[in-house]
Protein backbone atom coordinates (compact mmCIF):
# COMPACT_ATOMS: atom_id res chain seq x y z
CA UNK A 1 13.66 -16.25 23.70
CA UNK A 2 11.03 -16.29 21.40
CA UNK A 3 9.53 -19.55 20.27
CA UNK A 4 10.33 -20.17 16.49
CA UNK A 5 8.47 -23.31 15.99
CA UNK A 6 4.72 -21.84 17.14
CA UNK A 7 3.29 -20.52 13.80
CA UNK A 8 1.78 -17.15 13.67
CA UNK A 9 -1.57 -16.90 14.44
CA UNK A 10 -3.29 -14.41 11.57
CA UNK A 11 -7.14 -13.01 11.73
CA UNK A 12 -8.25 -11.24 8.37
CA UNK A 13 -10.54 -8.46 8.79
CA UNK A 14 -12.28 -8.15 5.18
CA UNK A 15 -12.47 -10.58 2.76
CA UNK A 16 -12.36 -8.84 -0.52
CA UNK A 17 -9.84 -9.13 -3.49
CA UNK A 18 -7.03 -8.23 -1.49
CA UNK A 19 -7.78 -9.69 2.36
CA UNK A 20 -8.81 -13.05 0.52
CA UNK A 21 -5.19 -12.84 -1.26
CA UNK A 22 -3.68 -11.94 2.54
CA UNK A 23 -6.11 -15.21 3.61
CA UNK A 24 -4.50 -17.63 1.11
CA UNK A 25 -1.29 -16.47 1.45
CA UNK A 26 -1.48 -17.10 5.16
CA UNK A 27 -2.98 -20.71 4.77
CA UNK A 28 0.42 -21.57 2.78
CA UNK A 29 3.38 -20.47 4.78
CA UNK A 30 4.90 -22.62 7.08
CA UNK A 31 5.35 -20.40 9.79
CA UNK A 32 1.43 -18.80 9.88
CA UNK A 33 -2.02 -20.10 10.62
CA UNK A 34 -5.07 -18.56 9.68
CA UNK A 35 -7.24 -18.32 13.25
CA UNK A 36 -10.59 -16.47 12.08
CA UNK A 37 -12.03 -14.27 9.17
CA UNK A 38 -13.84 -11.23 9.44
CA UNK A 39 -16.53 -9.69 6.89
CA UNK A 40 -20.02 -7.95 6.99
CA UNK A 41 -21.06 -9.49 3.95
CA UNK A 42 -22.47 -13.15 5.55
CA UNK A 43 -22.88 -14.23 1.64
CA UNK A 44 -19.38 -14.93 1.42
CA UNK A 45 -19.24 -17.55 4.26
CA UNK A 46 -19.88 -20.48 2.22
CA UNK A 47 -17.39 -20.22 -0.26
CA UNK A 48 -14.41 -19.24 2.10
CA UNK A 49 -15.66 -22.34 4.67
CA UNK A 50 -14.78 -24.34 1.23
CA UNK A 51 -11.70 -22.48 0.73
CA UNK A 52 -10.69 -22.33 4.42
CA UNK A 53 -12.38 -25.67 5.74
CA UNK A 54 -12.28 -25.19 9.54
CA UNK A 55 -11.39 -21.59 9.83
CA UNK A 56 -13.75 -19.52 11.71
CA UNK A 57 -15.78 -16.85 10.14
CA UNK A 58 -17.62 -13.85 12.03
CA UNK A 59 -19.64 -10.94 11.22
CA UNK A 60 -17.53 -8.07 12.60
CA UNK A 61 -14.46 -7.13 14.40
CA UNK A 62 -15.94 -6.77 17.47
CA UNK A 63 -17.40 -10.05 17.24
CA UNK A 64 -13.98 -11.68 16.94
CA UNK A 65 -12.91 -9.81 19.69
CA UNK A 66 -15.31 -10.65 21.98
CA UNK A 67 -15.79 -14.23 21.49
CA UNK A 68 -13.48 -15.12 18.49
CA UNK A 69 -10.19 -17.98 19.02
CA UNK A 70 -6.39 -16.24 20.16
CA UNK A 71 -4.60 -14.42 17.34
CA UNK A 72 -1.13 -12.42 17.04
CA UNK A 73 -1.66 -10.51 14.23
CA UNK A 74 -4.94 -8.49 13.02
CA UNK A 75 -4.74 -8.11 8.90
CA UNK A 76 -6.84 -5.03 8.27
CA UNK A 77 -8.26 -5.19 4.63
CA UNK A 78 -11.43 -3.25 4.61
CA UNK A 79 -12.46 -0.05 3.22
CA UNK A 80 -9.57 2.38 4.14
CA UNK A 81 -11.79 4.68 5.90
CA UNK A 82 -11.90 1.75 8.62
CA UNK A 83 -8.54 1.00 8.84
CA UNK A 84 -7.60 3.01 11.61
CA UNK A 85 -10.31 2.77 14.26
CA UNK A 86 -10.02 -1.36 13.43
CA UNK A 87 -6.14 -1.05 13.72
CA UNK A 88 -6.44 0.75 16.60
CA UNK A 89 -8.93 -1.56 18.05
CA UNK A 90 -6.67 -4.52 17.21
CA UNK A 91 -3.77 -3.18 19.02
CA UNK A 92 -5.55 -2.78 22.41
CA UNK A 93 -6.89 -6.36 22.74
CA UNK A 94 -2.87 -7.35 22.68
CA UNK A 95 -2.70 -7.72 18.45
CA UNK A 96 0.12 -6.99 16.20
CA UNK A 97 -1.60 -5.10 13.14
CA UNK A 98 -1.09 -5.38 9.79
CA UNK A 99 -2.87 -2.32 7.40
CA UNK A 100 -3.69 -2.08 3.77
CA UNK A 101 -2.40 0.57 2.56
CA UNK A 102 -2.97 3.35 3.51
CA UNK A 103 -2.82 2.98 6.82
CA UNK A 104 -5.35 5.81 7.49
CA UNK A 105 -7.35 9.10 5.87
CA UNK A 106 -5.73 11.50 7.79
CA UNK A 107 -2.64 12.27 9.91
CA UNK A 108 -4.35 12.83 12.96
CA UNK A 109 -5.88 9.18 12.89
CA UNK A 110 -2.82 7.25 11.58
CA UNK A 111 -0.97 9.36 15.12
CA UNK A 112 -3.15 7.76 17.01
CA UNK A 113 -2.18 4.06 15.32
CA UNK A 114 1.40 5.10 15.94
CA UNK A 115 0.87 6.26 19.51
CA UNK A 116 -1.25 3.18 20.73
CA UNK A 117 1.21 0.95 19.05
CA UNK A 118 3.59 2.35 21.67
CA UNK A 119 1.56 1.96 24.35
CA UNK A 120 0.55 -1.26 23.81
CA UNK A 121 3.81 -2.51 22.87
CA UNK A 122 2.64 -4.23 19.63
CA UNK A 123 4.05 -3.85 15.66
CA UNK A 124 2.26 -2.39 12.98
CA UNK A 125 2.90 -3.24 9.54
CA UNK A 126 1.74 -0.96 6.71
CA UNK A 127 1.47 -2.93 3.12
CA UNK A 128 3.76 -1.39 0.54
CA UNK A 129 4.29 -4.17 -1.09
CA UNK A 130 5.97 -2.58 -4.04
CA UNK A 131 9.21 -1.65 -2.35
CA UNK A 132 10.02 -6.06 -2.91
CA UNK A 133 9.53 -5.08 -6.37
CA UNK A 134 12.98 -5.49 -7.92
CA UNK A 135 13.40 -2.07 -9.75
CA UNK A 136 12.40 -0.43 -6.70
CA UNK A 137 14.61 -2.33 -4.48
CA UNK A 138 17.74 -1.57 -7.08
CA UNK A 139 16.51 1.84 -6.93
CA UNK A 140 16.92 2.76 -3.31
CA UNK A 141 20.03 0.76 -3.04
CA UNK A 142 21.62 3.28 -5.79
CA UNK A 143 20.41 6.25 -4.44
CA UNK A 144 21.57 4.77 -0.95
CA UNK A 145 24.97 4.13 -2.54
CA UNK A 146 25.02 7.83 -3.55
CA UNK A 147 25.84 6.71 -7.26
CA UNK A 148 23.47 9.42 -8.79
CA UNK A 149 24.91 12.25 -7.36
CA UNK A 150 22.81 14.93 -6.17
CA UNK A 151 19.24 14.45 -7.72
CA UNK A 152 17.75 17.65 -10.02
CA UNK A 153 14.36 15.93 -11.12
CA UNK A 154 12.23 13.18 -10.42
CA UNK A 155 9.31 12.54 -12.37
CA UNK A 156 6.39 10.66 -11.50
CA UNK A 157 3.58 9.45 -13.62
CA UNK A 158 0.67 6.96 -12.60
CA UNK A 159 -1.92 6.87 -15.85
CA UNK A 160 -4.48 3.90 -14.97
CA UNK A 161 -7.84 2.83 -16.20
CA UNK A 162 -10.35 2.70 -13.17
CA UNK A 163 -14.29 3.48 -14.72
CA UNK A 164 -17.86 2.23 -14.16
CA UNK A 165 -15.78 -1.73 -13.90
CA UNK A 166 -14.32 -0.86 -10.59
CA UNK A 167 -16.53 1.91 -9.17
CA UNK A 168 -20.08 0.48 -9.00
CA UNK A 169 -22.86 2.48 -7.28
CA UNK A 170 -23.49 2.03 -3.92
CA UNK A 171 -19.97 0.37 -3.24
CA UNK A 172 -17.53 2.14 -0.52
CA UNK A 173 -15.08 2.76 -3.92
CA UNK A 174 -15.37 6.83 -5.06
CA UNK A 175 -16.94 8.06 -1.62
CA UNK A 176 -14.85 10.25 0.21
CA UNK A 177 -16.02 8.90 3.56
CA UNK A 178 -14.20 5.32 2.87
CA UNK A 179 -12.35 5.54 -0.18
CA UNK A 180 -10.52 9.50 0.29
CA UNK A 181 -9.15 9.91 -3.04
CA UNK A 182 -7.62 8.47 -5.92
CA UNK A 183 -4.35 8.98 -4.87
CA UNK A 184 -5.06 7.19 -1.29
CA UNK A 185 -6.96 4.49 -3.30
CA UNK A 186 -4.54 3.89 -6.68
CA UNK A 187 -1.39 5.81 -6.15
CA UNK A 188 0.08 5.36 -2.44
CA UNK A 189 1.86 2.87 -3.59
CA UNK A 190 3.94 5.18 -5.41
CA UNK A 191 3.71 8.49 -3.15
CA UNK A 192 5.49 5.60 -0.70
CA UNK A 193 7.93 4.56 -3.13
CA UNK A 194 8.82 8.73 -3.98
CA UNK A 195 9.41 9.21 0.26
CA UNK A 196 11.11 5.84 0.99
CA UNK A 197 13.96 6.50 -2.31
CA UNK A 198 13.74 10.45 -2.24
CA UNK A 199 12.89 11.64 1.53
CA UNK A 200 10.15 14.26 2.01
CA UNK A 201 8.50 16.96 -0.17
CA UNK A 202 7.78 20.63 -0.06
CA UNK A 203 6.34 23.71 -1.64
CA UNK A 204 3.73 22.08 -3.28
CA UNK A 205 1.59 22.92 -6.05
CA UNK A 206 -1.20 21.07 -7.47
CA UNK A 207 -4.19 21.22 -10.13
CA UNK A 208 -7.04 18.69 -10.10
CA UNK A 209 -9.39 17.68 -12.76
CA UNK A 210 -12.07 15.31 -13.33
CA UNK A 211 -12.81 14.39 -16.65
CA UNK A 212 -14.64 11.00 -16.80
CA UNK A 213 -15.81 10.57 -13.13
CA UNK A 214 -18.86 12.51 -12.54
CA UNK A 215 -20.97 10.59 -10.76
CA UNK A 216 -19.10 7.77 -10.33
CA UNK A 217 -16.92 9.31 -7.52
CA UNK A 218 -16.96 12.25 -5.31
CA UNK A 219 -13.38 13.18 -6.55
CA UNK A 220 -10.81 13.86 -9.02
CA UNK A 221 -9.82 10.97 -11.51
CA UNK A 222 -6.45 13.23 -12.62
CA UNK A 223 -4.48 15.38 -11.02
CA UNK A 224 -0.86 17.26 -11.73
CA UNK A 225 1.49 18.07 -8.63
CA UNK A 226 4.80 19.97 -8.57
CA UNK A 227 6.84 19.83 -5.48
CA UNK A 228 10.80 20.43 -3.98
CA UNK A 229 12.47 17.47 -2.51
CA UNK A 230 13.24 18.77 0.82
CA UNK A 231 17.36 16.95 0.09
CA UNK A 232 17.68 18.81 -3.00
CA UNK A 233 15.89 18.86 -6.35
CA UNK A 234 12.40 19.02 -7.82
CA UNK A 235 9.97 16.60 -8.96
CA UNK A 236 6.49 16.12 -10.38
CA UNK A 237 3.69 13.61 -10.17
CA UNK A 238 1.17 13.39 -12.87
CA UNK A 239 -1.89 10.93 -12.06
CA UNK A 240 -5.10 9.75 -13.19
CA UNK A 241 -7.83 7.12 -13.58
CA UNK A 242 -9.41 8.30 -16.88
CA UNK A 243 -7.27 6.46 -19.18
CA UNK A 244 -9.56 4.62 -21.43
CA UNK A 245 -10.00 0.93 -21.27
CA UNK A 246 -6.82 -0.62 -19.48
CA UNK A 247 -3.92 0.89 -17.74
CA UNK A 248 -1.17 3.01 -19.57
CA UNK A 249 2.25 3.12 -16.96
CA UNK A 250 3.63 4.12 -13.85
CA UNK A 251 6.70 5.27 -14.56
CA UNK A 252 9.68 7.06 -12.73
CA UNK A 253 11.91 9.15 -14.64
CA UNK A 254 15.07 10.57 -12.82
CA UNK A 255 17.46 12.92 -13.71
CA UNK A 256 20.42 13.63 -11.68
CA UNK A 257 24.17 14.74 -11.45
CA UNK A 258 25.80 11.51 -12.13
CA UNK A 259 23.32 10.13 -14.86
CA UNK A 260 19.97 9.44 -15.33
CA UNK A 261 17.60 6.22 -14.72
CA UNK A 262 13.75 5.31 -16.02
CA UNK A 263 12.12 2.82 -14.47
CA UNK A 264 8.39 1.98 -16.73
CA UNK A 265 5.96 -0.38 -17.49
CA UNK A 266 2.01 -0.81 -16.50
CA UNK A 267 3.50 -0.88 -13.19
CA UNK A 268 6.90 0.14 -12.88
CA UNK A 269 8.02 -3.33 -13.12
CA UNK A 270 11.33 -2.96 -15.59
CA UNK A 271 14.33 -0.88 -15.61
CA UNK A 272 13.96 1.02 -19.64
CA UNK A 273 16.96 3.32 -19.16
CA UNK A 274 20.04 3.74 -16.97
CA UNK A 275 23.06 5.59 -18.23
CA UNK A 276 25.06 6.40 -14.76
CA UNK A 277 29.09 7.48 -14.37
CA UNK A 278 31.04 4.12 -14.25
CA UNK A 279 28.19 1.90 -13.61
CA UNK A 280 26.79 -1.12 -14.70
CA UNK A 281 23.54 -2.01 -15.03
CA UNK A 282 22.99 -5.59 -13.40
CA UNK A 283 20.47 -7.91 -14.47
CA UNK A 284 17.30 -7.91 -12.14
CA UNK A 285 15.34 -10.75 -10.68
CA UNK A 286 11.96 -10.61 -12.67
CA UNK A 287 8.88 -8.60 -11.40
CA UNK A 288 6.00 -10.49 -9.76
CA UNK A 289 2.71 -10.33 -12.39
CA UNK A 290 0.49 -7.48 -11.50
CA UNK A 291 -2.52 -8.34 -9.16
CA UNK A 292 -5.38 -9.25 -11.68
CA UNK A 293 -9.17 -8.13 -10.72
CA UNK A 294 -11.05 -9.26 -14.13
CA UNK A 295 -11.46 -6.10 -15.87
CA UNK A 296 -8.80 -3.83 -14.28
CA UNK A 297 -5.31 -4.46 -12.60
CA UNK A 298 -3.72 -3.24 -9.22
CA UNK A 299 0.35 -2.94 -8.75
CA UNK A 300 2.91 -6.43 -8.63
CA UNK A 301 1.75 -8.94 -6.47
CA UNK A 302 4.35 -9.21 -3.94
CA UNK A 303 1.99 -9.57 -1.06
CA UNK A 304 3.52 -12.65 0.14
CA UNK A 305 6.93 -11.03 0.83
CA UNK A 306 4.57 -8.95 2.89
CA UNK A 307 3.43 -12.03 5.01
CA UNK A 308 7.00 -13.38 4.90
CA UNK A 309 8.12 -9.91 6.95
CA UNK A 310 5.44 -9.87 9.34
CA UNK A 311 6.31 -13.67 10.38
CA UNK A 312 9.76 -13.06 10.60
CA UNK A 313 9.36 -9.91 13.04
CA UNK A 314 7.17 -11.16 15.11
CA UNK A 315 9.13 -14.18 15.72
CA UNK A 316 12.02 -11.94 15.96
CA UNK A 317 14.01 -12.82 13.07
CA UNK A 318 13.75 -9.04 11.40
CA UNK A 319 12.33 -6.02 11.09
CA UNK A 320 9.33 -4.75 9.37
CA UNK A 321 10.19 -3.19 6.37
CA UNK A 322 6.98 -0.84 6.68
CA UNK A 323 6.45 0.88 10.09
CA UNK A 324 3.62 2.72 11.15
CA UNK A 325 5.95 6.38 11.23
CA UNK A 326 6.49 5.45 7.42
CA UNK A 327 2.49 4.87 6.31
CA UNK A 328 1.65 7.76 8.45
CA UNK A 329 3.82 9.80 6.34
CA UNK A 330 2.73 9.02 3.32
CA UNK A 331 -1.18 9.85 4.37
CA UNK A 332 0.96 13.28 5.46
CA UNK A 333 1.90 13.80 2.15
CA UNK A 334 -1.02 12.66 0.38
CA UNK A 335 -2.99 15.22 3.00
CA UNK A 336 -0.81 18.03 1.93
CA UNK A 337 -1.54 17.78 -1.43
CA UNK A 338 -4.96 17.48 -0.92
CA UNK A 339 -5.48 20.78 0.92
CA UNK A 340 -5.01 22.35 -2.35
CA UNK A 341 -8.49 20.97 -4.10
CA UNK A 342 -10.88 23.35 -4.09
CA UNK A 343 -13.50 23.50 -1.26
């Protein structure tokens, strides 16, 4: 039986905005401990020994893993070209992994996270955190029900503001090496929300454009994709990160047999239409505040639902609500559309 009273044992590898979130959120559930953190940049030690007063600190991964204190769970947060070599490394010395999204640049290398998973026997937990956000949760549960009907289009729009603010030179943001793409970078988040409620995607068709980014990143800031829902229907994502000055919407317009839906906002955080056959709209639990960086913001912070899974499955209680099979898809789909940009 599996002992509910020892807490989880989490080591945070990268200590930016988001794996210092994942740190705090750690130090205040009951059920986790934070065992070590992980970060190349040394400067940072003094203010997360004040922050984390007794919790371990080393330069790299490997470190940790060669001399570092017993863990159960490896939190990657670094640059997401690192994710899965670190994952993968994490799962062979006996850890359960957790991965910022996305769990990897390419299919190939998030196989090899889902293979050595298997072989190893240990979970891995991919963060889409935006699936505990209540319109998407109400979402899937109506699509689920099969109150829509057959679906005819789903439309997908992700208009952000990400300039010289967020990429800075000589940062891993806006290289393809580390960063892959704006839609690996900014819009997984919703590419995962379009499989998990819709299924998977064919005949795709894409143009991509860069209008503000030149020299800032090595890739497009907009792009328009068309694409058949392999269940039935069609569907279109429109993106980009050359909105000017602060973030526009993420939206997610559906029209289907049985009615139609739009779910809006900065970050698709309220319900603005729903007009179904014979159904009432309920009232939804309120959104979580969108994760603030300063100048720009990132999707609903509902990372502590996030930790609240992993703790649970690992002691047994659940199931994670992210598998590996399910990030590796979405780096499948993102991939897909990607070998359509021009060489």
């Amino acid at each position: 039986m599996p002992d509910f009273t020892s807490k989880v044992r989490f080591v945070i590898c990268g200590v930016g905005h988001i794996g210092r979130r994942h740190a705090t959120l750690v130090s205040r559930h009951n059920g986790a401990e934070l065992a070590a953190l992980i970060d190349i940049r040394a400067d940072l030690q003094p203010g997360l020994a004040a922050e984390f007063p007794g919790v371990p600190f080393f330069a790299s991964l490997e470190e940790y893993l060669q001399n570092g204190p017993a863990a159960d769970v490896l939190t990657v947060a670094t640059p997401n070209g690192l994710h899965a070599p670190q994952a993968v490394a994490g799962l062979r010395h006996g850890l359960h992994v957790v991965i910022e999204k996305p769990i990897a640049l390419h299919k190939t290398d998030a196989e090899t996270i889902v293979h050595t998973a298997l072989q190893t026997g240990r979970l891995v937990f991919g963060v889409m955190q935006n699936r505990y956000s209540p319109p998407a949760t109400w979402l899937k549960q109506i699509v689920d029900e099969g109150r829509l009907g057959q679906v005819f289009l789903v439309q997908l729009n992700c208009f952000w503001n990400r300039d010289a603010r967020y990429y800075r030179p000589g940062g891993w943001k806006g290289t393809q090496a580390l960063d892959g793409g704006t839609l690996f970078t900014q819009f997984s988040h919703f590419v995962d929300l379009l499989y998990w409620v819709f299924g998977d995607i064919a005949n795709i068709s894409a143009r991509f454009r860069d209008f503000t980014h030149a020299g800032l990143t090595e890739f497009e800031d907009s792009g328009f994709v068309t694409f058949d829902l392999v269940r039935g229907g069609s569907g279109t994502l429109s993106y980009s990160t050359a909105v000017w000055d602060r973030n526009l919407e993420s939206s997610l317009t559906v029209v289907a047999e049985r009615g139609s839906l739009r779910i809006a906002g900065q970050y698709m955080d309220k319900v603005e239409y729903c007009h179904l056959d014979g159904y009432q709209m309920p009232e939804l639990a309120p959104t979580n505040p969108a994760n603030n960086y300063g100048a720009f913001q990132g999707s609903a912070a509902n990372h502590v639902q996030v930790i609240e899974n992993v703790v649970d499955t690992v002691q047994q209680r659940s199931h994670a609500t992210t598998n590996a099979l399910e990030g590796l898809k979405v780096v499948e789909i993102i991939e897909r559309i990607y070998a359509l940009r021009p060489a």
